[in-house]
PDB file of N, CA and C in Angstrom:
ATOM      1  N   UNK A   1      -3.886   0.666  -8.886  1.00  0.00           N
ATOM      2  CA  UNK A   1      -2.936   0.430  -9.946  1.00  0.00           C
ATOM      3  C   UNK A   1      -3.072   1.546 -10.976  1.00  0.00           C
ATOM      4  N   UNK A   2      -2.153   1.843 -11.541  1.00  0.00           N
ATOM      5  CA  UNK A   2      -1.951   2.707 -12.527  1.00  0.00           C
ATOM      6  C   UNK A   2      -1.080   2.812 -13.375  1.00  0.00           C
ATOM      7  N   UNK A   3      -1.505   3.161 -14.714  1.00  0.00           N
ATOM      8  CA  UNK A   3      -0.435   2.275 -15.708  1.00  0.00           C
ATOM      9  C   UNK A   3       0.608   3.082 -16.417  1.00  0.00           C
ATOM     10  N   UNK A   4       1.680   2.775 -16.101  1.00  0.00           N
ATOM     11  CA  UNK A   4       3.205   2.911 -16.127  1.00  0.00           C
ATOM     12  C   UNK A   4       3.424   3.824 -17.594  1.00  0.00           C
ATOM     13  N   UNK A   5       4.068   4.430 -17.584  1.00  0.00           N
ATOM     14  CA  UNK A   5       4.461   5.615 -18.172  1.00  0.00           C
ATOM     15  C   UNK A   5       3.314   6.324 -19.359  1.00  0.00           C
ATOM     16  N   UNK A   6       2.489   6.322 -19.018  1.00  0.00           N
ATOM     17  CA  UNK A   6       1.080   7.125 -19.879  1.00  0.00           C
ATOM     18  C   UNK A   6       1.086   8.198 -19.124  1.00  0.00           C
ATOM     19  N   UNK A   7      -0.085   9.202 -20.142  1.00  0.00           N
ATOM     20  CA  UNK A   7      -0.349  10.757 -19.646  1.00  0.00           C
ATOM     21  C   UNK A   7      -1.796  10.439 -18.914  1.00  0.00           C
ATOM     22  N   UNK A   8      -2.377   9.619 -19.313  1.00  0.00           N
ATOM     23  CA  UNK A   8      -3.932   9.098 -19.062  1.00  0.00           C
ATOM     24  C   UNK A   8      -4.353   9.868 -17.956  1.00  0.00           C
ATOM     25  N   UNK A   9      -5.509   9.954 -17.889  1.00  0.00           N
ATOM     26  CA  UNK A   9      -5.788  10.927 -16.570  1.00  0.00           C
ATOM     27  C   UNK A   9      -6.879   9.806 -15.574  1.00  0.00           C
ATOM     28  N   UNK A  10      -7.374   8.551 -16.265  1.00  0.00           N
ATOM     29  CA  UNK A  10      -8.266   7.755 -15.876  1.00  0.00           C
ATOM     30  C   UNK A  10      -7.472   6.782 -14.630  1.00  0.00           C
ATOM     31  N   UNK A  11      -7.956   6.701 -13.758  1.00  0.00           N
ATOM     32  CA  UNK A  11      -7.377   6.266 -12.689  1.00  0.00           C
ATOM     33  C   UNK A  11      -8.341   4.879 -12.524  1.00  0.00           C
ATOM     34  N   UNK A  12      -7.542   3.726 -12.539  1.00  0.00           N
ATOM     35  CA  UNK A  12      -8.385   2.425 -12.096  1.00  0.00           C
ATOM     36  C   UNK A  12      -7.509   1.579 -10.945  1.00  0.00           C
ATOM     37  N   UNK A  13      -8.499   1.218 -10.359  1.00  0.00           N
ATOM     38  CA  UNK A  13      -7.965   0.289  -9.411  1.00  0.00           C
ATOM     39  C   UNK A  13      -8.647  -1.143  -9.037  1.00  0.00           C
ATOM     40  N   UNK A  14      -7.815  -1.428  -8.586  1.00  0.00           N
ATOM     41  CA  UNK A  14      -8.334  -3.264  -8.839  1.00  0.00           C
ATOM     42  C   UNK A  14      -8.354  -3.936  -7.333  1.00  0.00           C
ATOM     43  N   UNK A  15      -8.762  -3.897  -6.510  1.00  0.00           N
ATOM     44  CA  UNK A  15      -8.911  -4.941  -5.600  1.00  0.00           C
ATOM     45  C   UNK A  15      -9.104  -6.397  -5.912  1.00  0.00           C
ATOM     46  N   UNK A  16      -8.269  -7.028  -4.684  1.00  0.00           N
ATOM     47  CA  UNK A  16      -8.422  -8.502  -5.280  1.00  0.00           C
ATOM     48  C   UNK A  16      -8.629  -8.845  -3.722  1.00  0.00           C
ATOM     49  N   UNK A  17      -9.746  -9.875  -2.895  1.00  0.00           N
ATOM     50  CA  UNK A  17     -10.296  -9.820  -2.107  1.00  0.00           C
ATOM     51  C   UNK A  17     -10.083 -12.113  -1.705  1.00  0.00           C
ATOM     52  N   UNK A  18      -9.945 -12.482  -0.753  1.00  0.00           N
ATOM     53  CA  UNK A  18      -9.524 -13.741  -0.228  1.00  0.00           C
ATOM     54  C   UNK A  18      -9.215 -14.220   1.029  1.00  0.00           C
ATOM     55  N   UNK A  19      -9.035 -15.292   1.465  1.00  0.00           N
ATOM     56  CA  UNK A  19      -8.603 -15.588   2.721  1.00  0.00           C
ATOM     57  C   UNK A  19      -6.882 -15.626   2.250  1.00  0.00           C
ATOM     58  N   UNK A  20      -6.640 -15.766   3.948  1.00  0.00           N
ATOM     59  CA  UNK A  20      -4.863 -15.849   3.420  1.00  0.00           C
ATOM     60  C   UNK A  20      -4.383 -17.186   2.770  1.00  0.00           C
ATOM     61  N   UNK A  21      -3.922 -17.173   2.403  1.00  0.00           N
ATOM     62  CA  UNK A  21      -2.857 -17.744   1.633  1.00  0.00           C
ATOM     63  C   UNK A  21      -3.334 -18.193   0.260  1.00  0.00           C
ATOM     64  N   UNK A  22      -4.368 -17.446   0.015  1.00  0.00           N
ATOM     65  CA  UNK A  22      -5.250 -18.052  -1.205  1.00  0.00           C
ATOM     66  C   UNK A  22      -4.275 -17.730  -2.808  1.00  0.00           C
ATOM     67  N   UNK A  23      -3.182 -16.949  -2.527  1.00  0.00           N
ATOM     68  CA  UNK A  23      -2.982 -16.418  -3.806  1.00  0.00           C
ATOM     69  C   UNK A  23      -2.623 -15.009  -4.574  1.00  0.00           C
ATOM     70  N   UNK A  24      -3.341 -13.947  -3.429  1.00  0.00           N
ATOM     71  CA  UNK A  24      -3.991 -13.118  -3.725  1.00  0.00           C
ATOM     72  C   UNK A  24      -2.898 -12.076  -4.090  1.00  0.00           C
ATOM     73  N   UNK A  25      -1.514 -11.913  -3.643  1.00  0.00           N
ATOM     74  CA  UNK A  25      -0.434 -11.260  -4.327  1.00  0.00           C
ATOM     75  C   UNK A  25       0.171 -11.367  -5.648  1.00  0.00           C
ATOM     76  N   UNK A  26       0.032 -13.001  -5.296  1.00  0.00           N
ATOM     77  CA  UNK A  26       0.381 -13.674  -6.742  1.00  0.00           C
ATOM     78  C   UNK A  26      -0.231 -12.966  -7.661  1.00  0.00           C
ATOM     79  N   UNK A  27      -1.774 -12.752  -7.603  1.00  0.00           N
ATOM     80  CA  UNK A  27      -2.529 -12.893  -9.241  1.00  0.00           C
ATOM     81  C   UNK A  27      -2.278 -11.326  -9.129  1.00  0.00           C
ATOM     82  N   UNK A  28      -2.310 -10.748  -8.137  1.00  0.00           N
ATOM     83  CA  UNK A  28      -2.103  -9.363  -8.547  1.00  0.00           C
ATOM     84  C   UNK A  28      -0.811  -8.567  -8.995  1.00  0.00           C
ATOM     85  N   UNK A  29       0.100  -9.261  -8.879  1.00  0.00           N
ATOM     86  CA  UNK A  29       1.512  -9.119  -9.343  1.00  0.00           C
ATOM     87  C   UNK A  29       1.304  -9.358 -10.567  1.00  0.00           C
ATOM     88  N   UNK A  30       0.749 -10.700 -10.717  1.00  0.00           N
ATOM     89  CA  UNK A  30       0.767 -10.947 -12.403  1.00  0.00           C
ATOM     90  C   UNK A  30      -0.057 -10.176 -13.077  1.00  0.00           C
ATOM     91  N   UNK A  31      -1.773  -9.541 -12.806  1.00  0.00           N
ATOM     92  CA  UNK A  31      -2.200  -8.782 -13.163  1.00  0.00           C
ATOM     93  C   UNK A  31      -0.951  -7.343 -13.369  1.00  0.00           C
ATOM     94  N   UNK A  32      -0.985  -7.141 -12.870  1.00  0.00           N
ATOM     95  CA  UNK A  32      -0.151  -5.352 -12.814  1.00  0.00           C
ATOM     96  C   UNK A  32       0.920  -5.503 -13.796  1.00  0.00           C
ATOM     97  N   UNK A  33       1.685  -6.885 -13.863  1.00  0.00           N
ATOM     98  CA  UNK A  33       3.164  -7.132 -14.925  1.00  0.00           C
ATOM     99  C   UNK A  33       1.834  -6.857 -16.328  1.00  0.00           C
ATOM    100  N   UNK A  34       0.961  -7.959 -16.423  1.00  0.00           N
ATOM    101  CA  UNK A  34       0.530  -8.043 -17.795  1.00  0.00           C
ATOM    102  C   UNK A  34      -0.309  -6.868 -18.073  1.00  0.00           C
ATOM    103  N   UNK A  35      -0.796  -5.869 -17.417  1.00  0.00           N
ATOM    104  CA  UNK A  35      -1.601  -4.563 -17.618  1.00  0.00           C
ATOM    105  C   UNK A  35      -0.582  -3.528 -17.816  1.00  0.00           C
ATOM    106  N   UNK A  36       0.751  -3.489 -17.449  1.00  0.00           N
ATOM    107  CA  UNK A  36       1.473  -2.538 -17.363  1.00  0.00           C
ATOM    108  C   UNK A  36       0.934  -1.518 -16.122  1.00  0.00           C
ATOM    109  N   UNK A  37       0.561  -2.218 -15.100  1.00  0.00           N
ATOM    110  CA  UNK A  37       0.125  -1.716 -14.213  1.00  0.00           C
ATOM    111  C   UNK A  37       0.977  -1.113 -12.852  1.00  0.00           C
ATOM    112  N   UNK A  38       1.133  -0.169 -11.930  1.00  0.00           N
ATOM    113  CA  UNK A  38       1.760  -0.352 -10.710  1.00  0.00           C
ATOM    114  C   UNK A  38       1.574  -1.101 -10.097  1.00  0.00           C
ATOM    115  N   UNK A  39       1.891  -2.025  -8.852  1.00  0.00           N
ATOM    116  CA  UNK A  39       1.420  -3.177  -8.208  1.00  0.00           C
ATOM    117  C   UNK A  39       1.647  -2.771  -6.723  1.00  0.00           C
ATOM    118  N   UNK A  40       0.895  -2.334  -5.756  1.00  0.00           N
ATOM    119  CA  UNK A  40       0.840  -1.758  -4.694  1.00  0.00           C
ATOM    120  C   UNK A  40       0.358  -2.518  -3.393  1.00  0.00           C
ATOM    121  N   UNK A  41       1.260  -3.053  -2.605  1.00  0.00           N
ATOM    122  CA  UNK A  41       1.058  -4.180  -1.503  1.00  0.00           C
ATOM    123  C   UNK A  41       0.886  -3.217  -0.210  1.00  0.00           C
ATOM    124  N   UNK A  42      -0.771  -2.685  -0.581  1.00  0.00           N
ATOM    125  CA  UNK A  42      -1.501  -2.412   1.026  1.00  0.00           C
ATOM    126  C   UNK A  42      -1.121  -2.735   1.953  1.00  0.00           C
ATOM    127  N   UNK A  43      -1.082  -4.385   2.344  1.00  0.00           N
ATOM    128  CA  UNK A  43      -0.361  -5.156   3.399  1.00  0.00           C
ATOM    129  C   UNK A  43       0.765  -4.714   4.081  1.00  0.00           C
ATOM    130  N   UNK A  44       1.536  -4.291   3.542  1.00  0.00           N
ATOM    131  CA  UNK A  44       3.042  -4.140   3.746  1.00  0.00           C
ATOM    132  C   UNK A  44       3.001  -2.937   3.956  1.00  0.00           C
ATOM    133  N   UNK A  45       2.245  -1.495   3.633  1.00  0.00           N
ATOM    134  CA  UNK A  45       1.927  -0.171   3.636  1.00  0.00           C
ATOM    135  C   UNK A  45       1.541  -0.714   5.473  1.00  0.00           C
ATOM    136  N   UNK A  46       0.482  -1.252   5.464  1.00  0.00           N
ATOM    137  CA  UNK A  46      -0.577  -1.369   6.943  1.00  0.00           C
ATOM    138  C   UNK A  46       0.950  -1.870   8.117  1.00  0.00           C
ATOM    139  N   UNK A  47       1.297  -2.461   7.408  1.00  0.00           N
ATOM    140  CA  UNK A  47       2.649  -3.444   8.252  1.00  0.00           C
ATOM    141  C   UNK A  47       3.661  -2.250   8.631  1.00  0.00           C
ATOM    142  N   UNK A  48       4.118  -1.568   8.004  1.00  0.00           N
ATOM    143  CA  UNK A  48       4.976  -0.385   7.728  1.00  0.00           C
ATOM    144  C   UNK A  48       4.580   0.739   8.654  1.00  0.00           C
ATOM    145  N   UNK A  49       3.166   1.395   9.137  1.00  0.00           N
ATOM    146  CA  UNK A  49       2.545   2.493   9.410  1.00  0.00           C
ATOM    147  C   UNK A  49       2.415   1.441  11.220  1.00  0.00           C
ATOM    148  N   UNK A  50       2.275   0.275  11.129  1.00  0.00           N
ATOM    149  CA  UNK A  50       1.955  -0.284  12.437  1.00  0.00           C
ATOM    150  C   UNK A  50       3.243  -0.272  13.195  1.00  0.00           C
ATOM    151  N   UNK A  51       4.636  -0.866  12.517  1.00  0.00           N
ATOM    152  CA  UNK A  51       5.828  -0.564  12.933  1.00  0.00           C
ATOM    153  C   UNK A  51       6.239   0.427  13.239  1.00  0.00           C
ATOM    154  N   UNK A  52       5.753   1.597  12.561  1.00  0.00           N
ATOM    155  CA  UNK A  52       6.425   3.464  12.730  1.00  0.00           C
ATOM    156  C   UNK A  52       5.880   3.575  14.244  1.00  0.00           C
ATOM    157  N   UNK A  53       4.235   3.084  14.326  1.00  0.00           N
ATOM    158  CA  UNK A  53       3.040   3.476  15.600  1.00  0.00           C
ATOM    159  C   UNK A  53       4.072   2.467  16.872  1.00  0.00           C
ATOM    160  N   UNK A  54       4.785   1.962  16.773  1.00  0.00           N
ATOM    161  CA  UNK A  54       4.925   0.748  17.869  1.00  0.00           C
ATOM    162  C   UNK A  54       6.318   1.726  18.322  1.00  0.00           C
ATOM    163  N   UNK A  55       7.112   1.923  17.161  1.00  0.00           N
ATOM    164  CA  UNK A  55       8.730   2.500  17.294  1.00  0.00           C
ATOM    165  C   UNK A  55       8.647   3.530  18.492  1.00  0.00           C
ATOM    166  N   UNK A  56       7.150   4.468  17.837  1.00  0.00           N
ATOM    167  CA  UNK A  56       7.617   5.556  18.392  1.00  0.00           C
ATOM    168  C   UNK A  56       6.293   5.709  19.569  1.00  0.00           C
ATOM    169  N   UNK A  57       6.072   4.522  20.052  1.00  0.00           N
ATOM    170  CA  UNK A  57       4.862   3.976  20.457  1.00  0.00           C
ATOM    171  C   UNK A  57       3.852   5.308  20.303  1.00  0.00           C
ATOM    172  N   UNK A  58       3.040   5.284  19.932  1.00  0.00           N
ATOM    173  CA  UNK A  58       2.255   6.133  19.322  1.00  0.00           C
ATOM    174  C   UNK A  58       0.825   5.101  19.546  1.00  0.00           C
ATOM    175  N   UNK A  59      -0.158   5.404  20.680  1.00  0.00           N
ATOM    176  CA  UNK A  59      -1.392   4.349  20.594  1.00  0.00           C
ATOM    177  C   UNK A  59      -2.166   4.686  19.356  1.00  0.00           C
ATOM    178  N   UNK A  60      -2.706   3.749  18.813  1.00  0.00           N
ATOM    179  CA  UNK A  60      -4.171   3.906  17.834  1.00  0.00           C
ATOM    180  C   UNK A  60      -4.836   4.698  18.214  1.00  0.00           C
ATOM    181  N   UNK A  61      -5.373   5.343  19.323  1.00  0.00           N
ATOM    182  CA  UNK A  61      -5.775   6.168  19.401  1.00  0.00           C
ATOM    183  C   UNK A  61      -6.205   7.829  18.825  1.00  0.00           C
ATOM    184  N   UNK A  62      -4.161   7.737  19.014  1.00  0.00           N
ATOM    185  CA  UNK A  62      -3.820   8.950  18.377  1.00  0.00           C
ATOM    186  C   UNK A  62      -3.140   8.714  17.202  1.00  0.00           C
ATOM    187  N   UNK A  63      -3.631   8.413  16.248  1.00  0.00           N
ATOM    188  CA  UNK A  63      -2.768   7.874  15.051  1.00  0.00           C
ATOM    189  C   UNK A  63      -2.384   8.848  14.577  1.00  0.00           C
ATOM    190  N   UNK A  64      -3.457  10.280  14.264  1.00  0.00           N
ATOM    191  CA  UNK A  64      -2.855  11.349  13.896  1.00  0.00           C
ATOM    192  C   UNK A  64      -1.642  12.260  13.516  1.00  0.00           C
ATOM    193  N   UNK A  65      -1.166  11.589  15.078  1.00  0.00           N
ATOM    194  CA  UNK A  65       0.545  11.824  15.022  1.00  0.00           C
ATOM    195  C   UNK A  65       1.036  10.848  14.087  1.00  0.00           C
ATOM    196  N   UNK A  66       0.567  10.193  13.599  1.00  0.00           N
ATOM    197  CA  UNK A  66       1.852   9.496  12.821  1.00  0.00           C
ATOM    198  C   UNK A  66       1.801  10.463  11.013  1.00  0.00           C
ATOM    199  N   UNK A  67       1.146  11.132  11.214  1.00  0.00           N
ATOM    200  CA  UNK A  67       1.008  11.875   9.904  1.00  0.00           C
ATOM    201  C   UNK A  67       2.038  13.175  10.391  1.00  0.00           C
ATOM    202  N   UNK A  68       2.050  13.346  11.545  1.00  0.00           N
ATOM    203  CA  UNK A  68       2.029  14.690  11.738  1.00  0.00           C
ATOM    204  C   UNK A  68       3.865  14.699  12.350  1.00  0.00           C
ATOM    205  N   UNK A  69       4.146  13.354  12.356  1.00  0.00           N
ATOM    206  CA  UNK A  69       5.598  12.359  12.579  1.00  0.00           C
ATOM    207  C   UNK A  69       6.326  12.640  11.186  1.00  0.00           C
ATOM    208  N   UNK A  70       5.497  12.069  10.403  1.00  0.00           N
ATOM    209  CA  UNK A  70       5.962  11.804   8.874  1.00  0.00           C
ATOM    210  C   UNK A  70       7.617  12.480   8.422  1.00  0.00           C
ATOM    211  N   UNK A  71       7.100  14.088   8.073  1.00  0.00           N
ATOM    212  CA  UNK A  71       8.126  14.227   7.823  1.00  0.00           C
ATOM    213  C   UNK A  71       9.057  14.426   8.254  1.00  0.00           C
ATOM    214  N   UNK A  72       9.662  14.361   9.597  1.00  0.00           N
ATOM    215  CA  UNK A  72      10.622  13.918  10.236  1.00  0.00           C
ATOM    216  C   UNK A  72      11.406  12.690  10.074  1.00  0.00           C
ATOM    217  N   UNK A  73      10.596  11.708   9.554  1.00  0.00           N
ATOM    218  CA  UNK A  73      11.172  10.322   9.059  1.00  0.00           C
ATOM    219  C   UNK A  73      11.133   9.638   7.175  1.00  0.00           C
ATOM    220  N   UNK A  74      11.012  10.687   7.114  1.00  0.00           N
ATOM    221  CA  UNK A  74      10.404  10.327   5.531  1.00  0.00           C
ATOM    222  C   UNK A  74      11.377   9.854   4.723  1.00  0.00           C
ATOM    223  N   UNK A  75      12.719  10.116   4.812  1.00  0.00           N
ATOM    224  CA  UNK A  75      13.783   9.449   4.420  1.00  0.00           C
ATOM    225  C   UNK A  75      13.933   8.136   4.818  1.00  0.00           C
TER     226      UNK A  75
END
């Protein structure tokens, strides 16, 4: 997280750690609204990078390529 329109150079980040369904977007959404924080859903990043690997079937193996994919799809 990082807080929304400052020059600050201090970089903090917040993990919030649970089983599923415990909550754990929730409080961090609300954290990030009341900090003036960015609010950044890893999950959905991991979900996103697994879909690109499947599209263009790309094994885990070689994940590499999916960096090396990127900007070809970056739009």
């Amino acid at each position: 997280m990082a807080r929304q329109g400052t020059e600050n150079t201090l970089k903090i980040n917040i993990a919030i750690d649970g089983p599923a369904g415990a909550g754990k977007s929730t409080i961090a959404r609300f954290v990030a609204k009341e900090l003036s924080y960015i609010y950044v859903d890893t999950g959905a990043m991991y979900r996103a990078v697994t879909w690109f690997m499947l599209k263009h079937q790309i094994e885990p193996e070689f994940s590499e390529k999916v960096l090396q994919q990127y900007p070809k799809y970056g739009d």
